[in-house]
N, C-alpha and C. Protein backbone atom coordinates (compact mmCIF):
# COMPACT_ATOMS: atom_id res chain seq x y z
N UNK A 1 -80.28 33.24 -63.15
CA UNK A 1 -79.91 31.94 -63.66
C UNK A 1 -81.03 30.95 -63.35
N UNK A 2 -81.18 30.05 -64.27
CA UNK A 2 -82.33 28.97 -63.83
C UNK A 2 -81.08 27.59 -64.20
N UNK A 3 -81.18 27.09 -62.84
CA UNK A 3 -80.48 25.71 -63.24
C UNK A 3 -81.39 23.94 -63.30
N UNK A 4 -81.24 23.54 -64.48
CA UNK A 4 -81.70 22.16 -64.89
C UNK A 4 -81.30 21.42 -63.79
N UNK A 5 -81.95 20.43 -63.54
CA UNK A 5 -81.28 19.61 -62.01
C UNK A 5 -81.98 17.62 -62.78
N UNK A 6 -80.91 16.89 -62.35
CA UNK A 6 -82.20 15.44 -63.13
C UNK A 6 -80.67 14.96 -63.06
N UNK A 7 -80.78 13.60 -63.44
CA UNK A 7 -79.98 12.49 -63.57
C UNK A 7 -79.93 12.28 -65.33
N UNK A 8 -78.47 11.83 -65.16
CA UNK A 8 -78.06 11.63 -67.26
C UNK A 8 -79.48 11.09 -67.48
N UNK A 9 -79.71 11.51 -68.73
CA UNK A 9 -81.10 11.12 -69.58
C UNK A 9 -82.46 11.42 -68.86
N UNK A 10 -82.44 12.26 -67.95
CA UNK A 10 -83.80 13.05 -67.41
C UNK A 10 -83.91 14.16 -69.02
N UNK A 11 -83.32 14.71 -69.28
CA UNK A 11 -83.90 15.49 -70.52
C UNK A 11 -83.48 17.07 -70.43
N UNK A 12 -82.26 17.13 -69.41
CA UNK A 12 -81.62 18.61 -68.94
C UNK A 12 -81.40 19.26 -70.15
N UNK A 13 -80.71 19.21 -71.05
CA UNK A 13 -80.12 19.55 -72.35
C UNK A 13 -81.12 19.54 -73.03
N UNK A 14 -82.09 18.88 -73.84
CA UNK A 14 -83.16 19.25 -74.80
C UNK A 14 -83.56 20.54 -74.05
N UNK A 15 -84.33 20.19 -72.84
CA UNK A 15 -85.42 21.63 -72.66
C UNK A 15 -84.61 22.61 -71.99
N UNK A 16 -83.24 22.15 -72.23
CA UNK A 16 -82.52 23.52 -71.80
C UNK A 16 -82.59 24.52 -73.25
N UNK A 17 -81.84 23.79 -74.04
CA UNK A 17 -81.88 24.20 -75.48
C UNK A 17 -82.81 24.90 -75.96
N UNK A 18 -83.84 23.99 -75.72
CA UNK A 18 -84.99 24.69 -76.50
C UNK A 18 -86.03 25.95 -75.38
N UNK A 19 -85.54 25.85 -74.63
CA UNK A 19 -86.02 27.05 -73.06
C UNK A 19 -85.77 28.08 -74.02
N UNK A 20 -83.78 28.05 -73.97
CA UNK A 20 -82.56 29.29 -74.67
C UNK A 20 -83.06 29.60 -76.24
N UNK A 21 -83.59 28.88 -76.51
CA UNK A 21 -83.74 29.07 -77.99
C UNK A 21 -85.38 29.96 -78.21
N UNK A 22 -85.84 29.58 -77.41
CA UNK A 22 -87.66 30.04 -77.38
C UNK A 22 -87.13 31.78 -76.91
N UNK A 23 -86.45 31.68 -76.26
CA UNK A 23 -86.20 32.85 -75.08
C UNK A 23 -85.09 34.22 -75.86
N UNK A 24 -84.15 33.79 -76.09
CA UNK A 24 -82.84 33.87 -76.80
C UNK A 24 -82.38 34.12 -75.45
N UNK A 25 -81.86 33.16 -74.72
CA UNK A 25 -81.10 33.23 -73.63
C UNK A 25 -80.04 32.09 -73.52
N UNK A 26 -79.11 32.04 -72.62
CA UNK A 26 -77.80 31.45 -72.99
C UNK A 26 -78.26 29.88 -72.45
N UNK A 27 -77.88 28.72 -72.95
CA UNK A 27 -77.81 27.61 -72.02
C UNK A 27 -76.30 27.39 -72.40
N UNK A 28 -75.69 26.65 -70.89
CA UNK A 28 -74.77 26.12 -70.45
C UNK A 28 -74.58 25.16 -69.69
N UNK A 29 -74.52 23.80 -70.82
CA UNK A 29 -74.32 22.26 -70.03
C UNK A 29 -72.69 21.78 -69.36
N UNK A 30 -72.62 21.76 -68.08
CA UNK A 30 -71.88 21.68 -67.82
C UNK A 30 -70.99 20.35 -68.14
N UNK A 31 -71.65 19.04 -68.45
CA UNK A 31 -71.13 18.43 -69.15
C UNK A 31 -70.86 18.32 -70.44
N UNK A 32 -71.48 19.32 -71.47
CA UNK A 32 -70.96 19.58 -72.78
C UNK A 32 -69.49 20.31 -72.40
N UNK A 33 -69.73 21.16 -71.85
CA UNK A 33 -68.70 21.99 -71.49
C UNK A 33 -67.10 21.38 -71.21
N UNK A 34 -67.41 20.52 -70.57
CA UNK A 34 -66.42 19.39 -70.05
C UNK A 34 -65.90 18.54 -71.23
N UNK A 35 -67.00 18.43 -72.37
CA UNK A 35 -66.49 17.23 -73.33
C UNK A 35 -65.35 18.27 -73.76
N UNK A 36 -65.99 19.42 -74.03
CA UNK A 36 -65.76 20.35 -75.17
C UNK A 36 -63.80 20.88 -74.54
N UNK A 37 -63.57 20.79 -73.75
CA UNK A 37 -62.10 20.59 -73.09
C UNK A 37 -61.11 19.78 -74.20
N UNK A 38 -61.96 18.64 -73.74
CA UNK A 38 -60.52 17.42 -74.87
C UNK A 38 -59.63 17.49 -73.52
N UNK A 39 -59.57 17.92 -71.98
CA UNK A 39 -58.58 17.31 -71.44
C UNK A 39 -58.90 16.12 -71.09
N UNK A 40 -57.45 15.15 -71.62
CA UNK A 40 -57.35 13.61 -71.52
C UNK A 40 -57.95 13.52 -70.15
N UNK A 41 -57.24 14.21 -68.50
CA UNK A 41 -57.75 13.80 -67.63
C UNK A 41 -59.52 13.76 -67.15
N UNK A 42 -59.38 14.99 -67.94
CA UNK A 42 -61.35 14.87 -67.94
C UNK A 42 -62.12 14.12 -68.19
N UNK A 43 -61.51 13.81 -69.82
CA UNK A 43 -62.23 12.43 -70.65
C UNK A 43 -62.16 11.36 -69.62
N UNK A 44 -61.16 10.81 -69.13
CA UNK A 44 -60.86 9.97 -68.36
C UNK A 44 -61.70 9.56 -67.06
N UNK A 45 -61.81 10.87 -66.40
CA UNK A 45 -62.80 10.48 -64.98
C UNK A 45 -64.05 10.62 -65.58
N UNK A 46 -64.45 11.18 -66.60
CA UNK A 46 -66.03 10.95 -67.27
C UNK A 46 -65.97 9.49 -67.67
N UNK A 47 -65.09 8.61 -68.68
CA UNK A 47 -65.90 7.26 -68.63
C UNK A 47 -66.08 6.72 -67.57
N UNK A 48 -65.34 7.02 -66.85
CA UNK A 48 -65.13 6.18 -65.56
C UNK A 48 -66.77 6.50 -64.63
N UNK A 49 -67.01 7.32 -65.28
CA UNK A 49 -68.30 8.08 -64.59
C UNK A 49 -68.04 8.52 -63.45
N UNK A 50 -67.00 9.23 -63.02
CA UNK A 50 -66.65 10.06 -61.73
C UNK A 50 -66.75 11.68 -61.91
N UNK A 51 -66.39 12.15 -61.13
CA UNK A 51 -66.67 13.58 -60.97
C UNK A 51 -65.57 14.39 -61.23
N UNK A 52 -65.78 15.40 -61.71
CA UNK A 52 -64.79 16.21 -61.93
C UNK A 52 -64.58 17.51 -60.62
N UNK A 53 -63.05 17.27 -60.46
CA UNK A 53 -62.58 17.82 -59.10
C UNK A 53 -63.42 19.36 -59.39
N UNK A 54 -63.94 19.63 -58.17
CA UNK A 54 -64.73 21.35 -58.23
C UNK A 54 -63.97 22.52 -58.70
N UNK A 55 -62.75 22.48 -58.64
CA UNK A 55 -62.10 23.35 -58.81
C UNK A 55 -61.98 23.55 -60.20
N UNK A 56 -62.10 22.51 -61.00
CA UNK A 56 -62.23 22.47 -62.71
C UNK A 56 -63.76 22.90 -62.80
N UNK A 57 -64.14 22.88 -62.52
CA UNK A 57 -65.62 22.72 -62.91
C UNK A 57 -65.64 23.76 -62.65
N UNK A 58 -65.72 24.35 -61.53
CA UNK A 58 -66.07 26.04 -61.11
C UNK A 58 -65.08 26.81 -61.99
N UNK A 59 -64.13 26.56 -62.40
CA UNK A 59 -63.61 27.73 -63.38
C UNK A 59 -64.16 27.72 -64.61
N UNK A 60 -64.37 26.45 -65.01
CA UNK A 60 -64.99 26.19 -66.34
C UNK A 60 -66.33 26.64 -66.60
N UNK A 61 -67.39 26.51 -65.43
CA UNK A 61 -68.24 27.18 -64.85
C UNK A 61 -68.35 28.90 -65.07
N UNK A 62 -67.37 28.94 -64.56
CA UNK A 62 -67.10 30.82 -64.23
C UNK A 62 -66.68 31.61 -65.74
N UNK A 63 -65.88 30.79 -65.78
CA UNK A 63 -65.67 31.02 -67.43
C UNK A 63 -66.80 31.08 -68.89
N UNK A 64 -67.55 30.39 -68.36
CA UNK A 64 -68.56 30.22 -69.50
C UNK A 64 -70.05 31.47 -68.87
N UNK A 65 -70.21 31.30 -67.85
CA UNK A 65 -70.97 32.44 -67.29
C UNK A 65 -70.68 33.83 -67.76
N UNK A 66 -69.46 34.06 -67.94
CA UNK A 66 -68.55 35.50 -67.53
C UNK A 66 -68.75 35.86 -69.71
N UNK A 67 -68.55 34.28 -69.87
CA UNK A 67 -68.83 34.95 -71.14
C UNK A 67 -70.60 35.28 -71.94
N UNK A 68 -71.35 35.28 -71.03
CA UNK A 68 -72.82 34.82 -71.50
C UNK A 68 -73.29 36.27 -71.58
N UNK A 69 -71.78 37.31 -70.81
CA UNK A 69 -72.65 38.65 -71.03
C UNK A 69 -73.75 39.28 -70.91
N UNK A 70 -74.41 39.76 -71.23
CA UNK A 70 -75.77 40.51 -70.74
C UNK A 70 -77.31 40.03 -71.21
N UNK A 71 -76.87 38.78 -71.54
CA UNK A 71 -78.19 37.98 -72.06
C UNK A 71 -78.78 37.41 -71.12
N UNK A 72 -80.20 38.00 -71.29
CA UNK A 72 -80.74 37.86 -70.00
C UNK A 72 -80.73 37.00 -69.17
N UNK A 73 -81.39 35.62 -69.33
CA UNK A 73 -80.97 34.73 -68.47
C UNK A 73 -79.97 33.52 -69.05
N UNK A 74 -79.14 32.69 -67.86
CA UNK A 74 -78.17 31.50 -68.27
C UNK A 74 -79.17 30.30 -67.85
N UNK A 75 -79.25 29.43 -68.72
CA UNK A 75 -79.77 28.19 -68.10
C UNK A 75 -78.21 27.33 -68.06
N UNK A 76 -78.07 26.64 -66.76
CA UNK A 76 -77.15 25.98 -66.07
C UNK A 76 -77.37 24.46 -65.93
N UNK A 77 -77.12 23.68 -66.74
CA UNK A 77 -77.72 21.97 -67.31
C UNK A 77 -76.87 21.39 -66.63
N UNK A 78 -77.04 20.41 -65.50
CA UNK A 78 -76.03 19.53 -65.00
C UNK A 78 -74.69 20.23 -64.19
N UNK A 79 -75.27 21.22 -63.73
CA UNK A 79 -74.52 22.19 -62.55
C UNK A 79 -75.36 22.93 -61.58
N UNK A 80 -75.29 22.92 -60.46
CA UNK A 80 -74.01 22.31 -59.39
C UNK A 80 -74.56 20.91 -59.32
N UNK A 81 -73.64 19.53 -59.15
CA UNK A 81 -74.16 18.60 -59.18
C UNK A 81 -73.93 18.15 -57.55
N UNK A 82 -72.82 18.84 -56.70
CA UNK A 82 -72.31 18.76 -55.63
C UNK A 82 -72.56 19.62 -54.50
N UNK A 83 -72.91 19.75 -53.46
CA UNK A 83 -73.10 20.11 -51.89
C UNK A 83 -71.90 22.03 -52.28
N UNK A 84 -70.79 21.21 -52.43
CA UNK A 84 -69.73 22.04 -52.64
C UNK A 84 -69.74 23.25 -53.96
N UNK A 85 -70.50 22.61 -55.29
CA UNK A 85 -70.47 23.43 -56.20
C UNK A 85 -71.88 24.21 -56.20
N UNK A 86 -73.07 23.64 -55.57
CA UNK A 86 -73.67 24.12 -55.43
C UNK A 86 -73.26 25.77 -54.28
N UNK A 87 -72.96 25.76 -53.20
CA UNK A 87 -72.60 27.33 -52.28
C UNK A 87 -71.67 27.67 -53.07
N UNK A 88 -70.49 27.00 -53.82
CA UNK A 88 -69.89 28.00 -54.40
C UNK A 88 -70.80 28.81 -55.54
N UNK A 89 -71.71 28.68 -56.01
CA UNK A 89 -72.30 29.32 -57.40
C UNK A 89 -73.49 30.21 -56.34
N UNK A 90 -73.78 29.59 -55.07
CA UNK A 90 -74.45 30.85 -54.58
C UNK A 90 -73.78 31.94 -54.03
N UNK A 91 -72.44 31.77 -53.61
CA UNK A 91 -71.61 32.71 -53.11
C UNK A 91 -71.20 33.63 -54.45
N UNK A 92 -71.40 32.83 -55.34
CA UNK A 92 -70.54 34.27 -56.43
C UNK A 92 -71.39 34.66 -57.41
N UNK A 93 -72.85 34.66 -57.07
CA UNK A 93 -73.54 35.54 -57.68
C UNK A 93 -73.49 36.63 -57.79
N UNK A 94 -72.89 37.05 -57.09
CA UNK A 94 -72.27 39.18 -57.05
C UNK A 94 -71.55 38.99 -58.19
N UNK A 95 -70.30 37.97 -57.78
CA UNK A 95 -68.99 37.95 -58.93
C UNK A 95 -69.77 37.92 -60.18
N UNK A 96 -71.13 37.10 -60.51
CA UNK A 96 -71.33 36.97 -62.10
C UNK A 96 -72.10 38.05 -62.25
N UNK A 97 -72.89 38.35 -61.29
CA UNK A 97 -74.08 39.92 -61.26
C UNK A 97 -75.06 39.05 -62.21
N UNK A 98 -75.30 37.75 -61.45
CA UNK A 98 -76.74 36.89 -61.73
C UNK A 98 -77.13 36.51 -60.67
N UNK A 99 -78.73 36.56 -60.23
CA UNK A 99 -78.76 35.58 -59.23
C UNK A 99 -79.58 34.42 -60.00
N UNK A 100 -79.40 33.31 -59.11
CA UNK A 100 -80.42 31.90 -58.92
C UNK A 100 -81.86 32.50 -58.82
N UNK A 101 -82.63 32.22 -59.82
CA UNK A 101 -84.06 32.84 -60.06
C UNK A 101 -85.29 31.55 -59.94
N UNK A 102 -84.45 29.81 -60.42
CA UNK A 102 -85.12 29.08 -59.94
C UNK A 102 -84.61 27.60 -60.30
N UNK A 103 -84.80 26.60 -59.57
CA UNK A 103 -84.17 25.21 -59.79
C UNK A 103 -85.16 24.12 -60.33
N UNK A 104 -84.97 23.97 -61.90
CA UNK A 104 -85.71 23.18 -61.97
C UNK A 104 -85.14 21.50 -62.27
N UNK A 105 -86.21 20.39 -61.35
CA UNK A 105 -85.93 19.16 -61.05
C UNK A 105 -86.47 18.02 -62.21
N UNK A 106 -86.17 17.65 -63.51
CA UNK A 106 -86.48 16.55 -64.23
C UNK A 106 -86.63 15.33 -63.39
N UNK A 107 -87.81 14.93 -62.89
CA UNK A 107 -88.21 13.67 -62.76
C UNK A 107 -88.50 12.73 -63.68
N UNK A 108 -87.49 11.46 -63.82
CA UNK A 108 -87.94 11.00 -64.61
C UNK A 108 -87.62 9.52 -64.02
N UNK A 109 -88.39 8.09 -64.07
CA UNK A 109 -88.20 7.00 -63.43
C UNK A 109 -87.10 6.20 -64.01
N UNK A 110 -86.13 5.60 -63.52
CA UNK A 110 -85.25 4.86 -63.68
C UNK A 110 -85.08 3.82 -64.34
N UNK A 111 -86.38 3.18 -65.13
CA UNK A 111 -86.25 2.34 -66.75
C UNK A 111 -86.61 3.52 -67.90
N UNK A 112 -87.38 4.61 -67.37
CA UNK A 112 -87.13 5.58 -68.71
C UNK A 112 -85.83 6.28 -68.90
N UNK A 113 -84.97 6.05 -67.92
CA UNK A 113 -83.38 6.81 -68.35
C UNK A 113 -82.80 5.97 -68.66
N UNK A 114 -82.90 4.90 -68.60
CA UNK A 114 -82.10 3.46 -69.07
C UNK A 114 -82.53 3.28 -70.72
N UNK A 115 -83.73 3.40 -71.13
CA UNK A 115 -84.09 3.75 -72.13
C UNK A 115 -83.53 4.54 -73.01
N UNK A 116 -83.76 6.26 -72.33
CA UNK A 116 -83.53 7.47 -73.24
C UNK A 116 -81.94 6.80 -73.77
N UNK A 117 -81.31 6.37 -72.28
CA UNK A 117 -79.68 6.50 -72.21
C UNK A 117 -79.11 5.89 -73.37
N UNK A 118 -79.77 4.49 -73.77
CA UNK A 118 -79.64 3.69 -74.44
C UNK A 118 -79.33 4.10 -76.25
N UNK A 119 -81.23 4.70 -76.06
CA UNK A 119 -81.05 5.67 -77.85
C UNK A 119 -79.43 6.61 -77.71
N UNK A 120 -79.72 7.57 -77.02
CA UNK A 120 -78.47 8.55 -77.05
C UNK A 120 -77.59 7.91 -77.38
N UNK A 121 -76.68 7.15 -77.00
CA UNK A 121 -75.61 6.13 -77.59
C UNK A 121 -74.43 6.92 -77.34
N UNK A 122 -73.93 7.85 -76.82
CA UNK A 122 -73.19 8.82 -76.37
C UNK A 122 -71.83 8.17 -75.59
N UNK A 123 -70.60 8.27 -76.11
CA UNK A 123 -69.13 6.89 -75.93
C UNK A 123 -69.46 7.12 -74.56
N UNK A 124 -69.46 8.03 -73.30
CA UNK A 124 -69.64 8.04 -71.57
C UNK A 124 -70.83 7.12 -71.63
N UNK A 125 -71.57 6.68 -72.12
CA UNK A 125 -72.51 6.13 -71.72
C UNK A 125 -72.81 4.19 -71.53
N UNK A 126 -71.85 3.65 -71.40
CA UNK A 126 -71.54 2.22 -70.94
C UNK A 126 -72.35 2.06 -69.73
N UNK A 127 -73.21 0.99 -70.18
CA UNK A 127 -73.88 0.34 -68.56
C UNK A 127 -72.70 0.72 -67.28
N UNK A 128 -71.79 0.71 -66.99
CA UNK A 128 -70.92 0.69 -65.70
C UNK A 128 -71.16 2.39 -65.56
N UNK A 129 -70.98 2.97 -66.71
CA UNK A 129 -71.07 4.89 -66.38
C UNK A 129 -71.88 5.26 -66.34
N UNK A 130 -73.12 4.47 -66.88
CA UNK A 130 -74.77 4.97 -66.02
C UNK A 130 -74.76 4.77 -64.61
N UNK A 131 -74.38 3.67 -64.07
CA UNK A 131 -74.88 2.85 -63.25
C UNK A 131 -74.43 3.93 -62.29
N UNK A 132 -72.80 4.25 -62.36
CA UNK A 132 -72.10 4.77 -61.73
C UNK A 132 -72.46 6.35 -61.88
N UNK A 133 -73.00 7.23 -62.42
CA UNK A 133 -73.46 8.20 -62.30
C UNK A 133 -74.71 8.66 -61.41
N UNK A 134 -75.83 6.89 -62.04
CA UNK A 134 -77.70 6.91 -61.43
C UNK A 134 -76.91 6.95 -59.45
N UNK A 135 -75.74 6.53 -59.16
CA UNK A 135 -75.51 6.35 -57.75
C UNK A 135 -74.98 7.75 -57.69
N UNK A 136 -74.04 8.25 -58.02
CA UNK A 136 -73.85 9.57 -57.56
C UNK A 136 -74.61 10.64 -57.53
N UNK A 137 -75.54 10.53 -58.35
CA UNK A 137 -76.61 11.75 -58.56
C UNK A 137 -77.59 11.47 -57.17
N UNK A 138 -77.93 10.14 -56.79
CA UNK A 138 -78.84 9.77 -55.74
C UNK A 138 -78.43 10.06 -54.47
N UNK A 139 -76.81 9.81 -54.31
CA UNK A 139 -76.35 10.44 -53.20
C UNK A 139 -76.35 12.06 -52.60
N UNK A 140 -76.13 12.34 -53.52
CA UNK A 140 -75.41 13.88 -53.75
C UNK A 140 -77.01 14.96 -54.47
N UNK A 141 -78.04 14.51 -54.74
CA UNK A 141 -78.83 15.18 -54.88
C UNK A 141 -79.80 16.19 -53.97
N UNK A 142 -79.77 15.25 -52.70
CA UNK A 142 -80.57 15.80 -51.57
C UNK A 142 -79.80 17.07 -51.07
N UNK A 143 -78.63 16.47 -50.91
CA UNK A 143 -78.09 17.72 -50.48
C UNK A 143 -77.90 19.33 -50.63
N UNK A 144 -77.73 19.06 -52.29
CA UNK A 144 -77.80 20.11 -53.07
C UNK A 144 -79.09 20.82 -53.07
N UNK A 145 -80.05 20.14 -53.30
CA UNK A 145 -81.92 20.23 -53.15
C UNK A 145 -81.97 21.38 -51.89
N UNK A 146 -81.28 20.42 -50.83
CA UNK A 146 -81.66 20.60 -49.77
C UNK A 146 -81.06 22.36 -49.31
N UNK A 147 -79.77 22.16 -49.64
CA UNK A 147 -79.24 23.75 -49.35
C UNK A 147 -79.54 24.88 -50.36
N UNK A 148 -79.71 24.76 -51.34
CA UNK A 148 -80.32 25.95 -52.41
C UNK A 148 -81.92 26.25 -51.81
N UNK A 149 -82.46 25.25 -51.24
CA UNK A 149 -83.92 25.42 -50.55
C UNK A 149 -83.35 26.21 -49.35
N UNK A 150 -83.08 26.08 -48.35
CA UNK A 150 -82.48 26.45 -47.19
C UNK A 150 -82.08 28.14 -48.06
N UNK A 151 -81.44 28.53 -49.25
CA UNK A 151 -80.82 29.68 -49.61
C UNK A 151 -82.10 30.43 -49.84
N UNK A 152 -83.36 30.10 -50.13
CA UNK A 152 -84.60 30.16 -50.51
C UNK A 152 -84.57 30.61 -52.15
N UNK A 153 -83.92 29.92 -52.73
CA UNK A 153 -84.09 29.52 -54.14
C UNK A 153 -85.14 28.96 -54.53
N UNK A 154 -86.29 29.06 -55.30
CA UNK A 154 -87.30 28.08 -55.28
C UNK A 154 -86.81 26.98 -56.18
N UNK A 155 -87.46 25.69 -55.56
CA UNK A 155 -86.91 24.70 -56.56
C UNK A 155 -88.16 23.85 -56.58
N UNK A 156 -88.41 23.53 -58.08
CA UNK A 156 -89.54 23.05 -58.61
C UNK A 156 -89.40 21.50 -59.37
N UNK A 157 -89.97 20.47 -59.06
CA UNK A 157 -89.94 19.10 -59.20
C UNK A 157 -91.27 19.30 -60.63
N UNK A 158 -90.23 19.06 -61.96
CA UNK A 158 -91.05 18.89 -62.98
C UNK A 158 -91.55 17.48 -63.45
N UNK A 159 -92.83 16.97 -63.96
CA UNK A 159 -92.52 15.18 -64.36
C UNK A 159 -91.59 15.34 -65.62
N UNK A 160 -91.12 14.86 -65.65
CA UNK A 160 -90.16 14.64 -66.88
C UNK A 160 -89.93 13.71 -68.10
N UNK A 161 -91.42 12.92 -67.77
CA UNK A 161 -91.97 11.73 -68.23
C UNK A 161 -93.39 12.54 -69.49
N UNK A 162 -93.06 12.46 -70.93
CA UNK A 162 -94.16 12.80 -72.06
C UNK A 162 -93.34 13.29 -73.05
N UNK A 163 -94.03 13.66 -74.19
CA UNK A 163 -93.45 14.41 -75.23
C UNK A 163 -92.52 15.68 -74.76
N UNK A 164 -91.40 15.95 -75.42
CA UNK A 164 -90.31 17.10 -75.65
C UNK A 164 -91.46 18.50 -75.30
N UNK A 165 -92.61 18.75 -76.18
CA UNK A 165 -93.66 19.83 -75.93
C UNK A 165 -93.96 19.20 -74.82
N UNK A 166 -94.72 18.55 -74.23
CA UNK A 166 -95.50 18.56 -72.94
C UNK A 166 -94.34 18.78 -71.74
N UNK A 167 -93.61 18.22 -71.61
CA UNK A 167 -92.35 18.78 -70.99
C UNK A 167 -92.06 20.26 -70.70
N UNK A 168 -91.78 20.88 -72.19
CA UNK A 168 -91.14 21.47 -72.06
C UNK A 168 -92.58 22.89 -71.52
N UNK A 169 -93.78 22.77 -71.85
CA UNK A 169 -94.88 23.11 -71.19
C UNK A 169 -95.10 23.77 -70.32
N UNK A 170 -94.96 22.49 -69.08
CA UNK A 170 -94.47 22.02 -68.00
C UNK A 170 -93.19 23.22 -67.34
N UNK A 171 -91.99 22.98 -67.94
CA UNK A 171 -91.26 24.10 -67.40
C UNK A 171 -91.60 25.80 -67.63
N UNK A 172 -92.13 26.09 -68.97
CA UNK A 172 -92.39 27.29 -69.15
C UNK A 172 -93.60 27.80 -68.33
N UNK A 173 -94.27 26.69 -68.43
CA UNK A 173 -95.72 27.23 -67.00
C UNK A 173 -94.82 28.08 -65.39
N UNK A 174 -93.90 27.26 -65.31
CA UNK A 174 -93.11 27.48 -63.66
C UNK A 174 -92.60 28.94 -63.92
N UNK A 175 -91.39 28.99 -64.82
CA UNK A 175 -90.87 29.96 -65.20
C UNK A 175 -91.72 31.38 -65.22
N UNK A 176 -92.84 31.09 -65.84
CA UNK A 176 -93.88 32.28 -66.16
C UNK A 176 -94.32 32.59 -65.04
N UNK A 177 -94.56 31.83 -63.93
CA UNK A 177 -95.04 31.77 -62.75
C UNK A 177 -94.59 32.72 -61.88
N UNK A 178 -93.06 32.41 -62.10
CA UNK A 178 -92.31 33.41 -60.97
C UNK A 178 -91.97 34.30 -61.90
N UNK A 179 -92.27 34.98 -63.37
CA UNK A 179 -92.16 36.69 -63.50
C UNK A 179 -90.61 36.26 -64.02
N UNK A 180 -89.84 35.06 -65.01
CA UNK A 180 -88.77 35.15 -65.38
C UNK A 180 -88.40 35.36 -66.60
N UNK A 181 -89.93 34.48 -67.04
CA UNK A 181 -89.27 34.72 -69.01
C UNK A 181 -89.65 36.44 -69.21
């Protein structure tokens, strides 16, 4: 599995897409995933820009993995976003018979996501559910960083700042690096 790591409007989903699409390998945004529910309570803590309890997420998670079948690799967009969902997805790498192959980090500065966020125009996306997301991702990022490093996952800090190609470049250089595509 290679998981996308970045804050809404770092660019997880394009160069996930187009990674899966170059590759023919699965991507899985965990917040598409979530829209794609329609549960009211979901919708609900997403405008609000809160989190969805782990226990939804990891099944929804598990569920979409379990179906990705034998294609070679899953790219994982906006999962684990939490301390908690992160060890659970390293603990059940047996259960999916994938491991974590590498973490990659969209850097991108905080008036260019205010920007991207802006074009996208996406109904979660109200100044209060950025604002309230750019804080949860800042809290809750180190941690996650911090223990998938500790698992010795390599995790790679991409700029995330240029054209869709130079970007996406950028990630396929890493990937090639460590022997994945």
């Amino acid at each position: 599995m290679i998981i996308f790591f970045g804050p809404a409007g770092a660019g997880k989903s394009v160069q996930g897409q187009i990674l899966a699409a170059r590759m023919g390998w699965r991507w899985l945004s965990a917040g598409q995933l979530l829209r794609d529910t329609r549960d009211p309570e979901l919708t609900q803590l997403m405008h609000r820009g809160q989190m969805v309890p782990h226990d939804r997420i990891a099944q929804i998670m598990s569920q979409a993995i379990a179906k990705a079948g034998d294609i070679d690799q899953v790219i994982l967009d906006g999962f684990p976003r939490q301390l908690e969902q992160a060890k659970w997805l390293v603990d059940s790498q047996p259960e999916h018979g994938r491991s974590i192959g590498l973490v990659v980090v969209l850097e991108v500065p905080r008036d260019e996501l205010l920007k991207r966020l802006a074009i996208r125009g996406r109904a979660d996306d109200t100044p209060e559910a950025i604002d309230q997301r750019l804080e949860i991702y800042r809290q809750e990022m180190y941690p996650v960083l911090g223990y998938l490093t500790e698992q010795h996952i390599p995790v790679v800090h991409i700029d995330g700042v240029g054209n869709v190609g130079q970007i996406h470049d950028r990630i396929y250089a890493e990937i090639e690096a460590r022997e994945l595509a």
